[in-house]
Protein backbone atom coordinates (compact mmCIF):
# COMPACT_ATOMS: atom_id res chain seq x y z
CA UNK A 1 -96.00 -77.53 106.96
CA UNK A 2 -95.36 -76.77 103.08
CA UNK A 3 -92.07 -74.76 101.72
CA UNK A 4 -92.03 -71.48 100.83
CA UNK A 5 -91.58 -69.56 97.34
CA UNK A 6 -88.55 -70.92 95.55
CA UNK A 7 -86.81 -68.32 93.77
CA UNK A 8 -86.89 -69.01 90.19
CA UNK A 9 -82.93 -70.04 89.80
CA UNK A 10 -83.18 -72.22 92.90
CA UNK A 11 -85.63 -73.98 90.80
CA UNK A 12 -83.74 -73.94 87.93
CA UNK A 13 -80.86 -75.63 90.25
CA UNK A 14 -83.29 -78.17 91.20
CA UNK A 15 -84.75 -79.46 87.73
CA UNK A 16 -81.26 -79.28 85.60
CA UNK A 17 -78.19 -79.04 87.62
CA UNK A 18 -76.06 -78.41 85.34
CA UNK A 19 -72.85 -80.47 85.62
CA UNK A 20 -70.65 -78.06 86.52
CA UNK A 21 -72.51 -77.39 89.53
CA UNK A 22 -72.69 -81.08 90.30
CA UNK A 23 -68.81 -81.36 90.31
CA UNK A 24 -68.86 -79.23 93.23
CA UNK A 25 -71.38 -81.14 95.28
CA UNK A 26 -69.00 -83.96 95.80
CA UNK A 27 -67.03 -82.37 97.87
CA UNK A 28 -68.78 -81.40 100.38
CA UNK A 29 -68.57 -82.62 103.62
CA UNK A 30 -72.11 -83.34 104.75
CA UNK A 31 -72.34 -87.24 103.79
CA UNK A 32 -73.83 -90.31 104.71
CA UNK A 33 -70.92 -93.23 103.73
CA UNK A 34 -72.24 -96.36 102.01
CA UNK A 35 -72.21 -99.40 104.19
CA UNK A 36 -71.11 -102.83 102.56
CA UNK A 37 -73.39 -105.17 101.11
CA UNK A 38 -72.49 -108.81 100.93
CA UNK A 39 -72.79 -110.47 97.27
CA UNK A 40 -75.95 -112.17 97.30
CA UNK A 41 -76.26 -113.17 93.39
CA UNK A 42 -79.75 -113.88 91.64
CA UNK A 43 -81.06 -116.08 89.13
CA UNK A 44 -84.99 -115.82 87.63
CA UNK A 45 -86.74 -117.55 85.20
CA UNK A 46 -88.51 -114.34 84.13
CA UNK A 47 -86.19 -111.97 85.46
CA UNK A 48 -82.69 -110.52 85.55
CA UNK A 49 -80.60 -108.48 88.01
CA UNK A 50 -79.63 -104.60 87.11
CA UNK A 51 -77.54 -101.99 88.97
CA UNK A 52 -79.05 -98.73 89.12
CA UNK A 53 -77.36 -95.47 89.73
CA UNK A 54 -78.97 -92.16 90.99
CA UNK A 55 -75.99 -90.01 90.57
CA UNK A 56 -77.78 -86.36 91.58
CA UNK A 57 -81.10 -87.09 92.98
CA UNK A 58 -82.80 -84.04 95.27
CA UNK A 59 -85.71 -84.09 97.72
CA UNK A 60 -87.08 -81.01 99.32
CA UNK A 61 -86.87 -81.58 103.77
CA UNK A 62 -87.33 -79.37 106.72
CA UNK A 63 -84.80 -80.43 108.67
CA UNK A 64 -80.75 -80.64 108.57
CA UNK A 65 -80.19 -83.96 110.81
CA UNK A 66 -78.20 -86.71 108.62
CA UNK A 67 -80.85 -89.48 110.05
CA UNK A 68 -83.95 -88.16 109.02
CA UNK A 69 -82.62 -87.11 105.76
CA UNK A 70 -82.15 -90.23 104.69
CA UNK A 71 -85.13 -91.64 106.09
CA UNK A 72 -87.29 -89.04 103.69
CA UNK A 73 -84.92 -89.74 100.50
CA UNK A 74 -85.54 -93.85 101.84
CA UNK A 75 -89.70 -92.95 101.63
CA UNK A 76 -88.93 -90.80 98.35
CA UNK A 77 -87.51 -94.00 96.79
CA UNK A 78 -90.61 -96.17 97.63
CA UNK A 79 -92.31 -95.21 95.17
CA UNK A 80 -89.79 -96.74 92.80
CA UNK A 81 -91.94 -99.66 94.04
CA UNK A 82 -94.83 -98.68 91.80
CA UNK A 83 -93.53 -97.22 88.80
CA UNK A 84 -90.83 -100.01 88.34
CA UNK A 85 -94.17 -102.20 88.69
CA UNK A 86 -95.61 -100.38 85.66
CA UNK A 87 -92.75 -102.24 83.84
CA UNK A 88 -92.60 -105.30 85.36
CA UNK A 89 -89.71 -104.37 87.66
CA UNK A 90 -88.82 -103.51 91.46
CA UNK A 91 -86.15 -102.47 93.00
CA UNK A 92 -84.51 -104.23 96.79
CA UNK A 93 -86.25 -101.45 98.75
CA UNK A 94 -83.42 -102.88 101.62
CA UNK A 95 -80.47 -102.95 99.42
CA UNK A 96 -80.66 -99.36 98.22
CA UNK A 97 -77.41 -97.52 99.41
CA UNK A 98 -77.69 -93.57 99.87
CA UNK A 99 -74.88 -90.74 99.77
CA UNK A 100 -76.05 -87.61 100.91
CA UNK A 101 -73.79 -84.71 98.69
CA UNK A 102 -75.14 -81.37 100.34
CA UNK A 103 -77.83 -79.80 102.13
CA UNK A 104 -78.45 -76.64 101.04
CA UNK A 105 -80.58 -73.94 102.76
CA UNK A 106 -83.41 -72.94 100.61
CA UNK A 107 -85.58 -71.11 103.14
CA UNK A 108 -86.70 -70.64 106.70
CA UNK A 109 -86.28 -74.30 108.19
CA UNK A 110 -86.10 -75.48 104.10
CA UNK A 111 -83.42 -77.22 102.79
CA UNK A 112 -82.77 -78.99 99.21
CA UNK A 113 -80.73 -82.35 99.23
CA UNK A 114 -78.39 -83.36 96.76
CA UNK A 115 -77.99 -87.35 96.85
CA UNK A 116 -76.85 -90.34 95.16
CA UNK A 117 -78.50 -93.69 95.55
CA UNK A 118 -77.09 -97.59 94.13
CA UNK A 119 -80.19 -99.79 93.74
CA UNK A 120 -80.53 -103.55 92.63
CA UNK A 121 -82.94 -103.83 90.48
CA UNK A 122 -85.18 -107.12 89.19
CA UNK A 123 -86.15 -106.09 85.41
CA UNK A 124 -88.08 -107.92 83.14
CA UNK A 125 -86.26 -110.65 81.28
CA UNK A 126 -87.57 -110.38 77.54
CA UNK A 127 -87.05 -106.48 77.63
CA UNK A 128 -84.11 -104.80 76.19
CA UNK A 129 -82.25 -103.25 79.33
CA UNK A 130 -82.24 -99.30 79.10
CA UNK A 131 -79.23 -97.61 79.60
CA UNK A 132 -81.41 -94.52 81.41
CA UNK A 133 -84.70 -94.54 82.84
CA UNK A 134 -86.50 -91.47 84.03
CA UNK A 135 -87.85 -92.03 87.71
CA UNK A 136 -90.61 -89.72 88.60
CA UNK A 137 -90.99 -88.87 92.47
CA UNK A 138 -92.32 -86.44 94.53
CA UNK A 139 -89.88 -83.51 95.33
CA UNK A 140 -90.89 -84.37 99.02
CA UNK A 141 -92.01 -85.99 101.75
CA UNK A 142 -92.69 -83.72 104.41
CA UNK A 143 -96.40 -84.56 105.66
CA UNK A 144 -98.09 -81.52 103.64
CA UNK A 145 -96.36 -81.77 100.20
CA UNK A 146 -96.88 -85.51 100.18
CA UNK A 147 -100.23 -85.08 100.95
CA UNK A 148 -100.61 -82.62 98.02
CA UNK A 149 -99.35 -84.85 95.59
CA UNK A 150 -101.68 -87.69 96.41
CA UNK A 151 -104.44 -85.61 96.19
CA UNK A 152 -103.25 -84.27 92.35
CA UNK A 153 -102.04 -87.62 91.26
CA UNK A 154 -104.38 -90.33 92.52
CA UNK A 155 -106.78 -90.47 89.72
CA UNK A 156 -106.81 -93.32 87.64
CA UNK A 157 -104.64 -91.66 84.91
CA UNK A 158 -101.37 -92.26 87.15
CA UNK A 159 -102.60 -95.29 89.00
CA UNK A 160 -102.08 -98.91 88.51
CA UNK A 161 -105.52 -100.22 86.73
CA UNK A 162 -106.14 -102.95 89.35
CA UNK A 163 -105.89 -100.61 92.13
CA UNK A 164 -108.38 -100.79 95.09
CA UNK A 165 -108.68 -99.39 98.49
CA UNK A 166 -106.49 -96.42 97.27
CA UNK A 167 -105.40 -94.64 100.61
CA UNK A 168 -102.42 -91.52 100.93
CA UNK A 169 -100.84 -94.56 102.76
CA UNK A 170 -100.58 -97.12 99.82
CA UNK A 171 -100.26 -94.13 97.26
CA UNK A 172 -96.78 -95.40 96.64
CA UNK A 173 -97.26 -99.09 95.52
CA UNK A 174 -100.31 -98.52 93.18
CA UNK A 175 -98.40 -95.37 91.72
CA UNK A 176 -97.93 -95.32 87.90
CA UNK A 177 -96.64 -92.18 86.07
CA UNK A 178 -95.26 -93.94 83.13
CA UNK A 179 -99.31 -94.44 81.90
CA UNK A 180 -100.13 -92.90 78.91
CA UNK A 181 -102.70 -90.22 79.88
CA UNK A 182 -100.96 -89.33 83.73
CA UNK A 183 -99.92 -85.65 83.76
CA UNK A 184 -96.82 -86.35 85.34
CA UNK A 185 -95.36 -87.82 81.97
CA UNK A 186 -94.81 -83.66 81.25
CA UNK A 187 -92.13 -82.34 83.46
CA UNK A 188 -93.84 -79.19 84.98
CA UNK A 189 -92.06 -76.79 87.95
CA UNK A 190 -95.61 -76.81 89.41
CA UNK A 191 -96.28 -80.71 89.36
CA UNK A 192 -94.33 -80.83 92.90
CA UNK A 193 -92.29 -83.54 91.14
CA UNK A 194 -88.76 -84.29 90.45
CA UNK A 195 -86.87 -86.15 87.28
CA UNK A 196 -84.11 -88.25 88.11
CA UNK A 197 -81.88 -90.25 85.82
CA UNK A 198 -81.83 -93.97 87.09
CA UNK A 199 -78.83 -95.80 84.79
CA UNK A 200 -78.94 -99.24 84.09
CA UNK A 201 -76.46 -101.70 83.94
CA UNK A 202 -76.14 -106.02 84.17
CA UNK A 203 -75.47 -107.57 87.32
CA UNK A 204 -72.67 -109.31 87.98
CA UNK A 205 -74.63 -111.02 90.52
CA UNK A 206 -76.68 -113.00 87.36
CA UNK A 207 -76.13 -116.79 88.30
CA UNK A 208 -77.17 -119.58 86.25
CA UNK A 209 -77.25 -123.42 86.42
CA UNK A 210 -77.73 -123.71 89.77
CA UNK A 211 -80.42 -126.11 91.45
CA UNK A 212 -81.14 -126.36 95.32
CA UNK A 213 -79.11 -128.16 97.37
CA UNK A 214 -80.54 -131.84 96.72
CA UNK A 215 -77.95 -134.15 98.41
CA UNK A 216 -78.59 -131.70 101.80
CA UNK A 217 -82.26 -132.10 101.58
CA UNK A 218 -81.89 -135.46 101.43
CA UNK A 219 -78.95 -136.35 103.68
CA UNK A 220 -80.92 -137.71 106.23
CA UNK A 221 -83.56 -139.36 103.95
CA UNK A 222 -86.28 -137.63 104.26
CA UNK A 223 -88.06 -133.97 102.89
CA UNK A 224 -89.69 -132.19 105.17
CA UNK A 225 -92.10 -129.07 103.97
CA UNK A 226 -94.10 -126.58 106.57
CA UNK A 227 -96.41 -124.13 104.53
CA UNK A 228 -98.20 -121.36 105.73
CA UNK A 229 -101.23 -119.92 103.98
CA UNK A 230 -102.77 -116.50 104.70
CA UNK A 231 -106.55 -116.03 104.15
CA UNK A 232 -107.00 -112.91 101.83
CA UNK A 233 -109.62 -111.90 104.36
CA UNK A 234 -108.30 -112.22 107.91
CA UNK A 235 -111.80 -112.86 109.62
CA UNK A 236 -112.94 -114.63 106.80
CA UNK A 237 -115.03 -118.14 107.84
CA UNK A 238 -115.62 -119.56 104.35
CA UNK A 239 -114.05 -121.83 101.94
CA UNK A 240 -114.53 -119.48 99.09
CA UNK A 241 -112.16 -116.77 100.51
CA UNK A 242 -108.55 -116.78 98.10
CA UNK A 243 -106.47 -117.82 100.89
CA UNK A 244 -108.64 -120.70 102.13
CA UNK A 245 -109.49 -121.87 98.37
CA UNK A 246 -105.20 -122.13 97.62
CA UNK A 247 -104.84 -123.77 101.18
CA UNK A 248 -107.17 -126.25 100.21
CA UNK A 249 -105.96 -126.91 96.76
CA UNK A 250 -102.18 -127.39 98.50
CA UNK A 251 -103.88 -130.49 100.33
CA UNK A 252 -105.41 -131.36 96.68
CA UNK A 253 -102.49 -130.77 95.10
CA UNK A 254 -100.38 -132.75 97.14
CA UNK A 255 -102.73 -135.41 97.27
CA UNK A 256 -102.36 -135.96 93.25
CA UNK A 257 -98.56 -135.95 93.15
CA UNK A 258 -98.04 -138.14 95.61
CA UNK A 259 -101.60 -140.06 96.06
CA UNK A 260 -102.77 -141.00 99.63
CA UNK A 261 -100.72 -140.28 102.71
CA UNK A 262 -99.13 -143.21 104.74
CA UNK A 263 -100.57 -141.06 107.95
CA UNK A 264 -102.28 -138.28 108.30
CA UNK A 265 -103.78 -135.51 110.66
CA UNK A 266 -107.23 -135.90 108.85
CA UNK A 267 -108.88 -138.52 109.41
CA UNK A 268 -109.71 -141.13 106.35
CA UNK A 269 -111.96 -139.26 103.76
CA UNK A 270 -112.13 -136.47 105.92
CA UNK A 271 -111.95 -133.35 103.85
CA UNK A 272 -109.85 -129.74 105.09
CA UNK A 273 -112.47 -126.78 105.54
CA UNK A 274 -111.52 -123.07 106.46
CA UNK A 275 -111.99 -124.44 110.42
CA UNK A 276 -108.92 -126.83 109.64
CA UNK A 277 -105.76 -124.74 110.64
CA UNK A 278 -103.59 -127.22 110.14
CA UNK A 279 -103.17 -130.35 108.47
CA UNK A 280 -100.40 -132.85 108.99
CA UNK A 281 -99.02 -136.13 106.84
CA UNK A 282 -96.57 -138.17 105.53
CA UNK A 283 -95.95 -139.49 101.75
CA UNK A 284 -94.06 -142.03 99.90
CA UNK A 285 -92.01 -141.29 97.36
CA UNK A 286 -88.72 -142.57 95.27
CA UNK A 287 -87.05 -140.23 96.94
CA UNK A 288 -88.30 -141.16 100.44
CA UNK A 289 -90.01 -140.05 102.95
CA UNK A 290 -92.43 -136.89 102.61
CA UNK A 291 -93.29 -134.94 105.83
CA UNK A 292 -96.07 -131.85 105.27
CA UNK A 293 -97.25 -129.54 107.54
CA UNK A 294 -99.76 -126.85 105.87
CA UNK A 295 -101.04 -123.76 107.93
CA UNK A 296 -104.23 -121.71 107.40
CA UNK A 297 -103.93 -118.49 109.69
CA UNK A 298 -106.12 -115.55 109.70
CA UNK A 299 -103.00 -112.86 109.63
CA UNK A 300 -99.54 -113.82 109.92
CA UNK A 301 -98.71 -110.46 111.98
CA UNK A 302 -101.41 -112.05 114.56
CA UNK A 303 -101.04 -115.07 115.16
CA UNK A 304 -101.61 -117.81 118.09
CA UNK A 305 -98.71 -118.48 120.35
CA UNK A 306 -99.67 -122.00 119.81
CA UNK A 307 -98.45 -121.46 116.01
CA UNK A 308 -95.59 -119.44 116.86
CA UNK A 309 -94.80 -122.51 118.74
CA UNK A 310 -95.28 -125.13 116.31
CA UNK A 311 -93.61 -122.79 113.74
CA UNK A 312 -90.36 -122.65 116.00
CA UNK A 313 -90.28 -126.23 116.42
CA UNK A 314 -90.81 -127.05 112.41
CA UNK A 315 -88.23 -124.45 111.26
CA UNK A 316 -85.43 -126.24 113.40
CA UNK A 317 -85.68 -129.09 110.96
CA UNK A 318 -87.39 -128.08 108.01
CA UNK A 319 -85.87 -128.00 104.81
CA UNK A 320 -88.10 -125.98 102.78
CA UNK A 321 -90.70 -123.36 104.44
CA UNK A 322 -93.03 -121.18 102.57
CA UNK A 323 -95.46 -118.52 103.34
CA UNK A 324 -98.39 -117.96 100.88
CA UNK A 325 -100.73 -114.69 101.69
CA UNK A 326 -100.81 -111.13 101.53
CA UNK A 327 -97.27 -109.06 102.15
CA UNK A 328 -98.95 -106.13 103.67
CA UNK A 329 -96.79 -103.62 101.59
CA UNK A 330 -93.92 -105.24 103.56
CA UNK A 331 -95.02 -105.63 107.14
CA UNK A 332 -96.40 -109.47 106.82
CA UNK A 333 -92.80 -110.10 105.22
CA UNK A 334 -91.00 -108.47 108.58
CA UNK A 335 -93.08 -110.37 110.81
CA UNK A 336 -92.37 -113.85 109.39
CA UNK A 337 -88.48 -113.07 109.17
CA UNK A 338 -88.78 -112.35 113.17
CA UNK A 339 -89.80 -116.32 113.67
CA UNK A 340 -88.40 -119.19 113.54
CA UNK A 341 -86.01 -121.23 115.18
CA UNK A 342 -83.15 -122.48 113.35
CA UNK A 343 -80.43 -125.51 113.82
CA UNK A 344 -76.59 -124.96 112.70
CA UNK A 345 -75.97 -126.83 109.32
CA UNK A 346 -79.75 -126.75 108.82
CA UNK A 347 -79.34 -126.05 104.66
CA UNK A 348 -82.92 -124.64 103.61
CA UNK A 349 -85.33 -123.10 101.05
CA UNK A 350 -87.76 -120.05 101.79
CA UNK A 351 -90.53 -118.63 99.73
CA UNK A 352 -91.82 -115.89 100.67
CA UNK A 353 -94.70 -115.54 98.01
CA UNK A 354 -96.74 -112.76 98.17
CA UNK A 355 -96.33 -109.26 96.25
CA UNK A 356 -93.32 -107.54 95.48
CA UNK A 357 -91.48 -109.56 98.40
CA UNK A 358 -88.06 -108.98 96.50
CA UNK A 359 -88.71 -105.34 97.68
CA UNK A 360 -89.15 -105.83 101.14
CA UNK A 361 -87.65 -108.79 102.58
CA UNK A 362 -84.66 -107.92 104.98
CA UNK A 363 -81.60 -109.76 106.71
CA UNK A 364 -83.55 -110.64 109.38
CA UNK A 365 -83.36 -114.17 108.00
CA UNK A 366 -80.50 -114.20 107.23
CA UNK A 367 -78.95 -112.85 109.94
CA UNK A 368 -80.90 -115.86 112.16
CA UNK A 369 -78.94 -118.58 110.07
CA UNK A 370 -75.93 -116.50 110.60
CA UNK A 371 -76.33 -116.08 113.98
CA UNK A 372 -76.02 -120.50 114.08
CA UNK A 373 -73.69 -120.35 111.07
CA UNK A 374 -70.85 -117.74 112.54
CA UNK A 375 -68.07 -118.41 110.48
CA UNK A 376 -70.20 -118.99 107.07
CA UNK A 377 -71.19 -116.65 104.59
CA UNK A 378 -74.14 -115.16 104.82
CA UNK A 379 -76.42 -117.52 102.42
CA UNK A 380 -74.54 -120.28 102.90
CA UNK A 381 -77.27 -122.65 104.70
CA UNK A 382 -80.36 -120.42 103.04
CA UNK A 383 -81.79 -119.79 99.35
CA UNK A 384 -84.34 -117.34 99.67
CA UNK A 385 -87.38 -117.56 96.49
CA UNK A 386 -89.52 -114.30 96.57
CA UNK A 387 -91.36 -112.16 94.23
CA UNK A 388 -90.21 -108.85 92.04
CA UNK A 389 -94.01 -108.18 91.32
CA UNK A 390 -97.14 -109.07 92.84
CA UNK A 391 -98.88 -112.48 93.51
CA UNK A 392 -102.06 -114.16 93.09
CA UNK A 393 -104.17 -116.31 95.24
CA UNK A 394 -104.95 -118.57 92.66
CA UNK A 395 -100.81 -119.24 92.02
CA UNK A 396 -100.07 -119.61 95.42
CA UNK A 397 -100.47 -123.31 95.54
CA UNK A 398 -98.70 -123.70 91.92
CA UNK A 399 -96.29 -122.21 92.83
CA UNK A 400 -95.43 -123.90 96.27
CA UNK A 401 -95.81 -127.25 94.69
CA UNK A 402 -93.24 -126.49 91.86
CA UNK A 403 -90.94 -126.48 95.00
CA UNK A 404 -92.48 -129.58 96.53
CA UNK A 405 -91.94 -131.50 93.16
CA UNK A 406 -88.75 -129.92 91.88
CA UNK A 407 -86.88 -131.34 95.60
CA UNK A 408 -88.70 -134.92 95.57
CA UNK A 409 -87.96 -135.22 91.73
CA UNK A 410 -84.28 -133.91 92.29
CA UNK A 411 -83.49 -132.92 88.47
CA UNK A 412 -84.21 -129.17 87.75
CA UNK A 413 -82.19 -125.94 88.43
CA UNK A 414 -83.67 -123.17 89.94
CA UNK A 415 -84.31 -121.10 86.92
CA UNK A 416 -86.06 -124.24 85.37
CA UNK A 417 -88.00 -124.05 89.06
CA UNK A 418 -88.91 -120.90 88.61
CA UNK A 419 -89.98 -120.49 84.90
CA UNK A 420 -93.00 -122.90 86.11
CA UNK A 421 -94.43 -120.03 88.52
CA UNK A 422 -97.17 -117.78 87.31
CA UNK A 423 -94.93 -115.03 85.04
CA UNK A 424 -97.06 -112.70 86.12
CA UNK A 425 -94.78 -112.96 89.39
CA UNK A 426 -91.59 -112.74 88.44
CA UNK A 427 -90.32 -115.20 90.98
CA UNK A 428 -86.06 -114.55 91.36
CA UNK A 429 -84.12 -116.52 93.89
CA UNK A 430 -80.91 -115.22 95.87
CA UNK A 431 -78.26 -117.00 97.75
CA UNK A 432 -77.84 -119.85 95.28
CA UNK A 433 -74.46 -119.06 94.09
CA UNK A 434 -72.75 -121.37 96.68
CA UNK A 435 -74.55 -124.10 95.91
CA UNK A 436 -72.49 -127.63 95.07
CA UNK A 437 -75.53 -129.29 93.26
């Protein structure tokens, strides 16, 4: 269902609002409060952590309830995702805190929201920080007017130039209105788009000098790493698909840092294919001890309850854990938070490399360490490593290793960790503020 015919100074109200009608909107009663966020700091080697500030953003809905507002302002903001990507940037899709400042009846079932929003943003390190940026979003949601805008925005003008398998569904992640030749660059009160002021400001959550907890890791000798790797086609039953190829070069990798394993899954000269789905084996090193246990699975939503399993029983004791494949705009990323099995005082390291997982991944980790940890703060037992842009099959392996290396070597702080990913990335780490190392 679309809206109806705006009259002309209800449009006007929508595009400029002047501010002395936006003094008014604060006080009105209809609001959502903010909830509290706990501190969880931030350190990058390629990026650094912003506040942002909607102060009067709108979005068109047809209905009044305080739930489902939100929920459309929530899908409104999404696409955030793809034009801070134009710039190297996302915003914590789960960290964004809404105010709702009035509903206002614009028609029959119509209603224009007034709203302010507090975002954490990752920005690109070697860019001056702009006071104001001008986010361009659709002035809706509702099924028909989003539908509408995909349809007059999805050429390649206003999407990202990499962009494949372009669906209404996706719209938001590939969206890029910030290109040179995309219409939406021009305000128009036709363009079923609205201009909001995002301000910028420095974090006060920007750590630095901190490394991962070594003396943890090591406080009962030995390092113990479980990988999982995602094949970039699920059904795929070749050695040249992405996922397999960066699984494989893990076991090559690892195999050249630390040379042969004392023991080993494989058996001697035996070589991993796309039918090995898991590989298991011990190292040396001056550290001591090296336990790996690498997974290949066709689709991390889907998986055996014989992994699920194994994965329960590794987390308990693992001290670093990393998944390597596709995010699936967010859903892979929710489905791996929902495993595990973790052991109080169990101090540990995620990654959670695959694109834009900054924006997606939740407190359902988190909350699991808590939930052993009671009287901790939250991140007091977990550092969390995950992308503000997206990642590459080819990096995956480079990038898990920098992990593997930095803990057995002992020496470098996270920043100096992370500056060794692929830039492209933009790997950030959170929860590191508490660390004594």
């Amino acid at each position: 269902m679309g809206f109806p015919f705006l009259l002309a100074e209800q449009l006007q109200f929508l595009r400029k609002m002047k501010s002395i009608l936006l003094f008014l909107l604060c006080t009105t009663a209809s609001a959502t409060s903010f909830e509290e966020v706990p501190t969880i700091q931030f350190d990058s080697g390629h990026s650094i952590a912003l506040n942002g500030k909607i102060e009067f953003g709108t979005i068109l809905v047809e209905t009044n309830s305080s739930e489902e507002i939100e929920s459309s302002i929530r899908q409104q903001l999404r696409y955030t995702v793809g034009q801070l990507n134009g710039m190297s940037g996302v915003a914590d899709l789960n960290r964004i805190l809404i105010q709702v400042k009035e509903i206002q009846p614009v028609g029959h079932r119509s209603y224009l929201v007034i709203y302010s929003a507090d975002l954490f943003v990752a920005w690109p390190r070697e860019l001056k920080i702009p006071g104001k940026l001008t986010l361009i979003l659709p002035e809706s949601t509702e099924y028909d007017s989003e539908v509408k805008f995909y349809q007059n925005f999805s050429s390649p003008e206003c999407v990202d130039d990499q962009t494949h398998d372009l669906s209404f569904d996706v719209f938001w992640y590939y969206y890029r209105p910030n290109k040179s030749k995309c219409p939406l660059r021009h305000p128009s009160p036709k363009n079923g788009a609205v201009y909001l002021d995002l301000e910028l400001s420095l974090s006060s959550e920007n750590t630095s000098g901190k490394s991962p907890e070594y003396k943890k890791v090591w406080e009962d000798g030995r390092l113990i790493v479980t990988a999982i790797f995602g094949k970039n086609e699920a059904d795929s039953q070749t050695d040249d698909d992405a996922g397999v190829w960066s699984y494989l070069r893990m076991h090559h990798d690892l195999l050249k840092y630390y040379g042969e394993p004392i023991k080993s899954s494989l058996e001697p000269g035996e070589s991993p294919t796309h039918k090995t789905s898991e590989i298991e084996m011990q190292f040396s090193s001056e550290s001591g001890p090296v336990f790996v246990h690498l997974f290949l699975v066709d689709h991390i939503r889907y998986t055996t309850e014989r992994f699920k399993r194994r994965y329960n029983e590794l987390t308990r004791t693992s001290d670093f854990i990393a998944y390597a494949g596709h995010s699936g705009l967010g859903a892979n990323i929710r489905a791996l938070a929902k495993m595990g099995s973790f052991r109080k005082g169990q101090y540990q390291i995620f990654l959670v490399n695959g694109c834009d997982t900054f924006a997606y991944v939740d407190d359902a980790l988190v909350d699991a360490h808590l939930r052993v940890n009671p009287l901790n703060s939250p991140y007091k037992f977990i550092d969390l490593i995950t992308n503000a842009m997206p990642a590459f099959f080819y990096s995956n392996s480079r990038s898990v290793m920098n992990v593997v290396k930095a803990l057995t070597e002992r020496t470098l702080t996270y920043r100096e960790i992370l500056e060794r990913f692929d830039r492209h990335q933009r790997a950030v780490v959170i929860g590191e503020e508490d660390n004594e190392d």
